[in-house]
N, C-alpha and C. Protein backbone atom coordinates (compact mmCIF):
# COMPACT_ATOMS: atom_id res chain seq x y z
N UNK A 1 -5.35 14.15 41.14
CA UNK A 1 -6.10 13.67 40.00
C UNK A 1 -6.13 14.72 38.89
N UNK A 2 -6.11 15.92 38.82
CA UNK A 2 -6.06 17.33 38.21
C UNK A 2 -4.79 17.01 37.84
N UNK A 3 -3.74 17.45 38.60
CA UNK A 3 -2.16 17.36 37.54
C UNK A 3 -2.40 16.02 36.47
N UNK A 4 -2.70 15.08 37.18
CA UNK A 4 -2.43 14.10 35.97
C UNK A 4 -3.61 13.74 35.02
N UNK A 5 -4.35 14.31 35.01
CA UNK A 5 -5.20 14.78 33.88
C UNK A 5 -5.12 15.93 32.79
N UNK A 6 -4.34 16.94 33.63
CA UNK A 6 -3.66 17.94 32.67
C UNK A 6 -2.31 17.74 32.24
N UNK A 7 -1.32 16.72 32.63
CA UNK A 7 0.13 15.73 32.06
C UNK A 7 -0.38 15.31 30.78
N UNK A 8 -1.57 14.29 31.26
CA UNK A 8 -2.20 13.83 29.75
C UNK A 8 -2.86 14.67 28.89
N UNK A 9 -2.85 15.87 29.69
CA UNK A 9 -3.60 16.68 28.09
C UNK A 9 -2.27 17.02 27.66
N UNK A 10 -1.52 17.35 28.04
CA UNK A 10 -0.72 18.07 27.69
C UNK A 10 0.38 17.04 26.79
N UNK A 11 0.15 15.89 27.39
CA UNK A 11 1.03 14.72 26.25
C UNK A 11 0.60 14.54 25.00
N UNK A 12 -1.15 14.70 25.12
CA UNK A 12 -2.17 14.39 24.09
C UNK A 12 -1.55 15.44 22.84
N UNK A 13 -1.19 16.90 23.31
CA UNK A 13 -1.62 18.01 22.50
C UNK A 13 0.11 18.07 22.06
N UNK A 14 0.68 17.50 23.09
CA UNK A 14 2.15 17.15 22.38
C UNK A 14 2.58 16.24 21.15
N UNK A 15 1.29 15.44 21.19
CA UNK A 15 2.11 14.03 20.21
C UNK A 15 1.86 14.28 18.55
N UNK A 16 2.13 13.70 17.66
CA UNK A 16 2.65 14.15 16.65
C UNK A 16 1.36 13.97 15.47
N UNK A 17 0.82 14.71 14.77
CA UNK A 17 -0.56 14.60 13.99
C UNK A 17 -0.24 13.37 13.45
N UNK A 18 0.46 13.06 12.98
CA UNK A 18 0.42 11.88 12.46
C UNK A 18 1.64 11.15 12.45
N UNK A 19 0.84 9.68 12.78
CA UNK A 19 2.23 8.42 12.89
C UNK A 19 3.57 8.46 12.11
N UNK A 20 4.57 8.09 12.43
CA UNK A 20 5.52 8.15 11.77
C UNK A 20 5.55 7.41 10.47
N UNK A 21 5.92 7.13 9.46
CA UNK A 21 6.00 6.18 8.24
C UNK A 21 6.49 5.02 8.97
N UNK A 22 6.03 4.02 8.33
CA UNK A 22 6.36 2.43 9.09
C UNK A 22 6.97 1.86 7.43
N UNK A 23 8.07 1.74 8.18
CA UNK A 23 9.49 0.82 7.84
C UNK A 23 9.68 -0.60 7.95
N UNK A 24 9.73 -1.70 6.70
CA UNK A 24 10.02 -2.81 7.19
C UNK A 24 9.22 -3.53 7.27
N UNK A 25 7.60 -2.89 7.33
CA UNK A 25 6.13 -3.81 7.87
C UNK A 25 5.89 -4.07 6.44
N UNK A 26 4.77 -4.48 6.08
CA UNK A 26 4.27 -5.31 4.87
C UNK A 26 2.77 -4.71 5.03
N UNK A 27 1.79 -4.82 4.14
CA UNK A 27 0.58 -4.10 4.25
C UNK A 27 -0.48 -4.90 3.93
N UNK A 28 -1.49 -5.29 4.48
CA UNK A 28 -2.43 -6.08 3.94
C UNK A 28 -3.61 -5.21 3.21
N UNK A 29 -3.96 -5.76 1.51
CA UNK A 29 -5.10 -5.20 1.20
C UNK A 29 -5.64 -6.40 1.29
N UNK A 30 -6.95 -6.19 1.25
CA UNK A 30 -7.75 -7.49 1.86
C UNK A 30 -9.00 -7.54 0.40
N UNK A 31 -9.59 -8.43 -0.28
CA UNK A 31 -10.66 -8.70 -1.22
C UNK A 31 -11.79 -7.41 -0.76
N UNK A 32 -11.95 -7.07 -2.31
CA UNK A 32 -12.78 -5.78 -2.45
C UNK A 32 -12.43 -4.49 -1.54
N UNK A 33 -11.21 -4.28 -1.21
CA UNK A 33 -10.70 -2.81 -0.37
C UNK A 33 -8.73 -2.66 -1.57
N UNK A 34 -9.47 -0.74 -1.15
CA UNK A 34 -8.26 -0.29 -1.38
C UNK A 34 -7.58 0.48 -0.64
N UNK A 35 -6.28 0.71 -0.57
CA UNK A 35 -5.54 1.20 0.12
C UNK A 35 -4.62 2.49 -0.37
N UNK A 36 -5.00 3.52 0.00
CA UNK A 36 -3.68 4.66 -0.67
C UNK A 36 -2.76 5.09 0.43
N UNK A 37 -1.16 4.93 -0.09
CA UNK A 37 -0.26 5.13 0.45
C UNK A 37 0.92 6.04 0.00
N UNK A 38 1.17 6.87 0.71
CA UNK A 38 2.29 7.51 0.85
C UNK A 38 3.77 6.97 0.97
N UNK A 39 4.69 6.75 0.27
CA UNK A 39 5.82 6.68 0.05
C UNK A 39 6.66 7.59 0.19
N UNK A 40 7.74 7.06 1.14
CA UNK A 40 8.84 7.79 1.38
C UNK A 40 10.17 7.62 1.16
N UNK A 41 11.15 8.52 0.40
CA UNK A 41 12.48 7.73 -0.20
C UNK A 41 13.54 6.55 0.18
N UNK A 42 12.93 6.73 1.77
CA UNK A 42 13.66 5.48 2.41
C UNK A 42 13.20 4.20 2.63
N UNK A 43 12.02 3.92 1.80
CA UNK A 43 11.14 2.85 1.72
C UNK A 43 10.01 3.29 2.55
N UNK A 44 10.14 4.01 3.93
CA UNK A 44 8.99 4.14 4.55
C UNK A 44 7.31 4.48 4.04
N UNK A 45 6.44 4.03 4.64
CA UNK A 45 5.40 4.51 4.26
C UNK A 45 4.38 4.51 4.99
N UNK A 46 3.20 5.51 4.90
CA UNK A 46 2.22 5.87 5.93
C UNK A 46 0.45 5.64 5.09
N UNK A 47 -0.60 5.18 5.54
CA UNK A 47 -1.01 4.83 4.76
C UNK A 47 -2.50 6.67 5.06
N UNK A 48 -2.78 6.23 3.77
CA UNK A 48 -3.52 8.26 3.55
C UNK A 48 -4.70 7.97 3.80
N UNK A 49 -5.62 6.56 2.67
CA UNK A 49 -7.01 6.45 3.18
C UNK A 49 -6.95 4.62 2.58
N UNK A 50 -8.12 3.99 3.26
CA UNK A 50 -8.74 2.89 3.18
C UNK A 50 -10.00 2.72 3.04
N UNK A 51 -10.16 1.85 1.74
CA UNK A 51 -12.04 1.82 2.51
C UNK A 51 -12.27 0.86 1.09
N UNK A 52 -13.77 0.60 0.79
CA UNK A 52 -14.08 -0.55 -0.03
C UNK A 52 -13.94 0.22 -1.41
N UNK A 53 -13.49 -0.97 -2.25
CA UNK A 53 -13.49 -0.50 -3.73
C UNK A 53 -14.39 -0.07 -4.19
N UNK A 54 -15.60 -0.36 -3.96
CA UNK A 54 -17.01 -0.35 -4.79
C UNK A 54 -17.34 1.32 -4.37
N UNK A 55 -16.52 1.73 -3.35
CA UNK A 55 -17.10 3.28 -2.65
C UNK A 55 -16.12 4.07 -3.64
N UNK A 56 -15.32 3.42 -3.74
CA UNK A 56 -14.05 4.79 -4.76
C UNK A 56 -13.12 5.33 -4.06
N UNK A 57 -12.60 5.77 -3.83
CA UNK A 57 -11.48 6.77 -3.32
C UNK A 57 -11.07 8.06 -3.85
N UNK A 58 -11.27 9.22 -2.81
CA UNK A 58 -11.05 10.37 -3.24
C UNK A 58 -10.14 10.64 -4.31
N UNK A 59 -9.85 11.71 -4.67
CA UNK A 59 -8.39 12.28 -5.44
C UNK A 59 -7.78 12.20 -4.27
N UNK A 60 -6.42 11.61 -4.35
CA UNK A 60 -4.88 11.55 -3.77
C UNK A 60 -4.40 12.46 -4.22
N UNK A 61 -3.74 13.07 -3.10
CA UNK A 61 -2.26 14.17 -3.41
C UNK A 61 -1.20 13.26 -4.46
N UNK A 62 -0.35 14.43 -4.73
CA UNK A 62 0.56 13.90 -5.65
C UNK A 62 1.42 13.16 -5.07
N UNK A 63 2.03 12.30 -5.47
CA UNK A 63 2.85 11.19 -4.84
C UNK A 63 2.40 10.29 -4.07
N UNK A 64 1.30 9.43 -4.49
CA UNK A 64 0.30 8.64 -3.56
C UNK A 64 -0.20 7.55 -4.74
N UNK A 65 0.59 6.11 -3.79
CA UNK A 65 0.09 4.76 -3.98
C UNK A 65 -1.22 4.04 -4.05
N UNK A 66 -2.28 4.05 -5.19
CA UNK A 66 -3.16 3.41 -4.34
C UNK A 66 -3.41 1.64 -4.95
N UNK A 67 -3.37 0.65 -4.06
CA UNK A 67 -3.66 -0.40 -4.16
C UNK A 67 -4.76 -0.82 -3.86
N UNK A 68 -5.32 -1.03 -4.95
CA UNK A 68 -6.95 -2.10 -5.04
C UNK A 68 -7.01 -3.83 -5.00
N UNK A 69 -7.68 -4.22 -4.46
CA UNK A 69 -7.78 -5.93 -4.68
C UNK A 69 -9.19 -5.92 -4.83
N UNK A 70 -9.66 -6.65 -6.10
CA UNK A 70 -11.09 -7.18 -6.84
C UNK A 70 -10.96 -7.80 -7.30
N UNK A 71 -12.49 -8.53 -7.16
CA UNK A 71 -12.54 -9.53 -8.28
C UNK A 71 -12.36 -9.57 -9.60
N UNK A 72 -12.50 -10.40 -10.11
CA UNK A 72 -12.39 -10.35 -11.85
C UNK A 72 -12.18 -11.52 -12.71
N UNK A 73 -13.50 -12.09 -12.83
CA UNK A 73 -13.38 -13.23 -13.63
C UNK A 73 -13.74 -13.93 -12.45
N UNK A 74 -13.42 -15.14 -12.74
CA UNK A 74 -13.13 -16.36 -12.02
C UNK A 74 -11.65 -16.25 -10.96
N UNK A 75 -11.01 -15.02 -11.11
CA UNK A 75 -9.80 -14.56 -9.99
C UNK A 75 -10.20 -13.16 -9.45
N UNK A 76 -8.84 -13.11 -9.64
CA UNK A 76 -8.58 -11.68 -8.49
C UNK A 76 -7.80 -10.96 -9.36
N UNK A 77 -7.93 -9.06 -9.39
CA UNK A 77 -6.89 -8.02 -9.94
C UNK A 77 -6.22 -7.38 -9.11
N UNK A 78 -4.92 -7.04 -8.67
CA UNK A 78 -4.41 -6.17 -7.98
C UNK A 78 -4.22 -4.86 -9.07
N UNK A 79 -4.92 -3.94 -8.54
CA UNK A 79 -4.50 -2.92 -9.36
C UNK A 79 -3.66 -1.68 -8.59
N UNK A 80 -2.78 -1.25 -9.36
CA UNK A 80 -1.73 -0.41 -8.50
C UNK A 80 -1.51 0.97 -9.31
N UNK A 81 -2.05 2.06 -8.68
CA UNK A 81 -2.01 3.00 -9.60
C UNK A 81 -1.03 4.10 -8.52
N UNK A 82 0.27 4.89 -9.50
CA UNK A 82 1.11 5.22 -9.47
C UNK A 82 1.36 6.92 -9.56
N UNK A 83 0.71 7.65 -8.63
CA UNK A 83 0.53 9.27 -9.07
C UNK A 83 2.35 10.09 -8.93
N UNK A 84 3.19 9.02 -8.37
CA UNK A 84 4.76 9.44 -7.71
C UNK A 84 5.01 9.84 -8.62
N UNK A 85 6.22 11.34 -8.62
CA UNK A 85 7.39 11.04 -9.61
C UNK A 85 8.33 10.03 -9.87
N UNK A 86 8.22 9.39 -8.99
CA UNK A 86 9.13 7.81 -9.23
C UNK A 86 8.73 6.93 -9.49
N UNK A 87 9.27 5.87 -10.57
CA UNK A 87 8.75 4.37 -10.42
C UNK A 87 8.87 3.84 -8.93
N UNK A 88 7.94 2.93 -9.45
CA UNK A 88 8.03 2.08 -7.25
C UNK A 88 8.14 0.46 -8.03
N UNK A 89 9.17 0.39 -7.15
CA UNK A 89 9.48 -1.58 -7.00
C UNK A 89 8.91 -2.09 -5.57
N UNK A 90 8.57 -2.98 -5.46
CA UNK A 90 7.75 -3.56 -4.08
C UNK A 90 7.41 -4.91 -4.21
N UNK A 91 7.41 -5.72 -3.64
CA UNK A 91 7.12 -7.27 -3.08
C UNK A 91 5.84 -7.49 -2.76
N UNK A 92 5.65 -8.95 -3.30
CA UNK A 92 4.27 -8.95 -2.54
C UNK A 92 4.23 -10.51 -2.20
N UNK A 93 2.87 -10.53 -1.29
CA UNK A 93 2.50 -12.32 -1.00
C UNK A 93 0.86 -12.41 -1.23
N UNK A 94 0.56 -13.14 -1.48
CA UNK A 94 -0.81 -13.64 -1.57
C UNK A 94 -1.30 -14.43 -0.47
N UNK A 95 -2.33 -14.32 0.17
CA UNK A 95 -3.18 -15.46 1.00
C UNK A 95 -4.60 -16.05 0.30
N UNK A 96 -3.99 -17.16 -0.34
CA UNK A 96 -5.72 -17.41 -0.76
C UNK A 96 -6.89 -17.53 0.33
N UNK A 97 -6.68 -17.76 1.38
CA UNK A 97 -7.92 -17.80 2.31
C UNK A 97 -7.18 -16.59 3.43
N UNK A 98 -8.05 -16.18 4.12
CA UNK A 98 -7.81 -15.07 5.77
C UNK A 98 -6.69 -15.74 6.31
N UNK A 99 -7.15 -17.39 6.62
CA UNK A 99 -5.74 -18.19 7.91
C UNK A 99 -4.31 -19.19 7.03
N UNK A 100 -4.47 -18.57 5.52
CA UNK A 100 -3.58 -19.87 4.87
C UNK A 100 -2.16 -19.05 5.25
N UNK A 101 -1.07 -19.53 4.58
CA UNK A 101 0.21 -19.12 4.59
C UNK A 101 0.61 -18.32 3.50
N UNK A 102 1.05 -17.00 3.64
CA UNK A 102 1.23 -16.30 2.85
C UNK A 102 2.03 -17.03 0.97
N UNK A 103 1.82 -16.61 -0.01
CA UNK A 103 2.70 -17.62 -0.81
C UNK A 103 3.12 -16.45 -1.78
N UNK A 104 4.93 -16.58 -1.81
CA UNK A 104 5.16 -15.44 -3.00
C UNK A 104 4.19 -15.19 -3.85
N UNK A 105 4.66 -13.87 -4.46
CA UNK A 105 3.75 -14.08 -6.12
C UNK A 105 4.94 -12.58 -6.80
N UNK A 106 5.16 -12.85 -8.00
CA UNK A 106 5.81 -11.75 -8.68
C UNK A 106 4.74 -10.80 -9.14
N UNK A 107 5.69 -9.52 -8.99
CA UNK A 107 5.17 -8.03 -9.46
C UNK A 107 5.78 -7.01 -10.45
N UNK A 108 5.64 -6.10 -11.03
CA UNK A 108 6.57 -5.47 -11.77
C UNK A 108 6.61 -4.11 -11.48
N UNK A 109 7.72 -3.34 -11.72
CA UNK A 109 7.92 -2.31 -11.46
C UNK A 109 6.73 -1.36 -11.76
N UNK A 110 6.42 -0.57 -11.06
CA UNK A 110 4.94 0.80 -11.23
C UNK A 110 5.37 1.68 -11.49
N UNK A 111 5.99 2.07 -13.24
CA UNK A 111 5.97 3.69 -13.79
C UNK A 111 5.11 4.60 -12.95
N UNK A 112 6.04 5.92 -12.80
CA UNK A 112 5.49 6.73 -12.08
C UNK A 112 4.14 7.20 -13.64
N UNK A 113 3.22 7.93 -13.35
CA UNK A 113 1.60 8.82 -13.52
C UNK A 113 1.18 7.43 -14.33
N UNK A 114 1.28 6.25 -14.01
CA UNK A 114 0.59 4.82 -14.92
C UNK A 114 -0.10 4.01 -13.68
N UNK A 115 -1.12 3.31 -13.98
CA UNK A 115 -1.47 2.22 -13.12
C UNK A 115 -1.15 0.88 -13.61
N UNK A 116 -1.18 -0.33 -13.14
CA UNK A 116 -0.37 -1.01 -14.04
C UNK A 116 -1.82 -2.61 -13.09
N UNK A 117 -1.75 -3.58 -13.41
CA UNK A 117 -2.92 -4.67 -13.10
C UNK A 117 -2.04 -5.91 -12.90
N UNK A 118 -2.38 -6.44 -11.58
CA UNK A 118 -1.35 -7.81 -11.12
C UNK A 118 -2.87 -8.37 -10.97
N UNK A 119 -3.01 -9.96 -12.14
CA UNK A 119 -3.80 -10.56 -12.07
C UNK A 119 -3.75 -12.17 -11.48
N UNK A 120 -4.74 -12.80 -10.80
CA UNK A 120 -4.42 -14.52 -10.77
C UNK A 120 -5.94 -15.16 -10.80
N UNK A 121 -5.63 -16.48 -11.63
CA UNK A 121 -6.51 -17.20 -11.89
C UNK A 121 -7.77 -17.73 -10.82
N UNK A 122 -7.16 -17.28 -9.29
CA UNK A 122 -8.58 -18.15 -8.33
C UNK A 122 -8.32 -16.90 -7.17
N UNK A 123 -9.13 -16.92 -6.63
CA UNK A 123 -9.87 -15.86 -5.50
C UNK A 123 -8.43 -16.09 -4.43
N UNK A 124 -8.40 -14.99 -3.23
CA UNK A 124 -7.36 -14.14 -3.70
C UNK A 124 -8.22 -13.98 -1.66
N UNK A 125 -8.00 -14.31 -1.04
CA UNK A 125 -8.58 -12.86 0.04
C UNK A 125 -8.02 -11.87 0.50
N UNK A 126 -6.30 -11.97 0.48
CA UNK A 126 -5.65 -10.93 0.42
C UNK A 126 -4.25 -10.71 -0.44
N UNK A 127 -3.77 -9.61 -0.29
CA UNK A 127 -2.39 -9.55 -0.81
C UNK A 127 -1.63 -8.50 -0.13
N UNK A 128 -0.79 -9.12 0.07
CA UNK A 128 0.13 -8.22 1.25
C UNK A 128 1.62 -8.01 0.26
N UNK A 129 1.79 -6.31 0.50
CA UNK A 129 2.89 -5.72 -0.23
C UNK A 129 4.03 -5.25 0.80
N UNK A 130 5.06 -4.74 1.04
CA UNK A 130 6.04 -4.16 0.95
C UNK A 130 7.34 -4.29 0.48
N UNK A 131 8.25 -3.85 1.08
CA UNK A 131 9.63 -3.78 0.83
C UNK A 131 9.96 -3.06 -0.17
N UNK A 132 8.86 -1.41 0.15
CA UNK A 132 8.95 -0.48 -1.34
C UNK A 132 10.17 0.27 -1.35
N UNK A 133 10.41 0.43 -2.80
CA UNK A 133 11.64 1.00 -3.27
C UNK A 133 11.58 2.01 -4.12
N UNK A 134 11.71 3.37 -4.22
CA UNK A 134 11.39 4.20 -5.39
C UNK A 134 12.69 4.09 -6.16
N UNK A 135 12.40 4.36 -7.56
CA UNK A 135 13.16 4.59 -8.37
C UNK A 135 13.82 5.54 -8.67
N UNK A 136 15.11 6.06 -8.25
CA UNK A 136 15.53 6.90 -8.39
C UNK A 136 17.14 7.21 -9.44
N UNK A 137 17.36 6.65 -10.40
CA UNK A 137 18.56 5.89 -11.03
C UNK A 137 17.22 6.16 -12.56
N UNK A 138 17.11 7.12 -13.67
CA UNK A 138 16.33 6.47 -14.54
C UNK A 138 16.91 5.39 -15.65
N UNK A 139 18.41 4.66 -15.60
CA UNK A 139 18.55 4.27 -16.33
C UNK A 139 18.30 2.91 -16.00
N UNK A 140 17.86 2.54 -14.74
CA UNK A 140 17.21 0.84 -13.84
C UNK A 140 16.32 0.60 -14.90
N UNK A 141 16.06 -0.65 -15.18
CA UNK A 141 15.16 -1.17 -15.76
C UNK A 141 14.11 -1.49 -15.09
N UNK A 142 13.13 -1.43 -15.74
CA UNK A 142 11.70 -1.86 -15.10
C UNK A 142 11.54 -3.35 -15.00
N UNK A 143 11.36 -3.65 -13.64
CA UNK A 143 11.94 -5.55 -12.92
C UNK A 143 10.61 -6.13 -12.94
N UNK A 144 10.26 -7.43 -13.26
CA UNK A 144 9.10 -8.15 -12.60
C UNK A 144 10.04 -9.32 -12.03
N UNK A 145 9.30 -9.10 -10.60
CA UNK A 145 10.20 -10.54 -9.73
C UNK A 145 9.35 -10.69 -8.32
């Protein structure tokens, strides 16, 4: 019972401070929370902090995504603020309710040190992003799609 209590410490104190960047997944911000994320040149990304809009979010290191979803109006704002040296291109879907079916929605490219505001007319409970792309080419044009 001792060896394999000290295997697991010893796996514990082996494993890696932090998760690898996740590739390929999609991210849910959910009504009134934001999300700051780390971007990595190969699309990957790891997420830094979460928590409700109304609380704020620390200062982010440099090169850090943060995505907000709030209300506003009679809809919803995605706001996406951009601290990277790179523009970021990225996809997104909307769920108007928690259990509906995700439904496209277009976005536009995020100049790097700008925040930029993805708005829609009716409530919103989440919006789910990936398939990020940094900009690395400055003569690409800035895409909404």
């Amino acid at each position: 019972m001792i060896a394999l209590l000290n295997a697991l410490a010893v796996l514990a104190l082996a494993a890696p401070a932090q998760p690898p960047p996740d590739r390929g997944a999609w991210m849910a911000i959910r009504n009134g929370e934001y999300v700051a994320v780390e971007i990595h040149p190969d699309g990957g990304w790891r997420v830094l902090d979460r928590g409700p809009v109304q609380g704020g979010h620390a200062n982010m290191p440099k090169d850090t995504v943060v995505f907000a979803l709030s209300p506003s109006g009679q809809g919803m704002m995605l706001s996406v603020q951009n601290s990277g040296g790179q523009p970021l291109n990225y996809r997104a879907t909307l769920r108007r309710r928690p259990d509906s079916r995700p439904e496209p929605t277009s976005v536009c490219t995020v100049l790097n040190g700008i925040a930029v505001m993805e708005s829609w007319p009716y409530p919103i409970a989440e919006v789910d992003v990936g398939e990020f792309q940094l900009v690395t080419d400055p003569r690409q044009p800035m895409v909404c799609k």
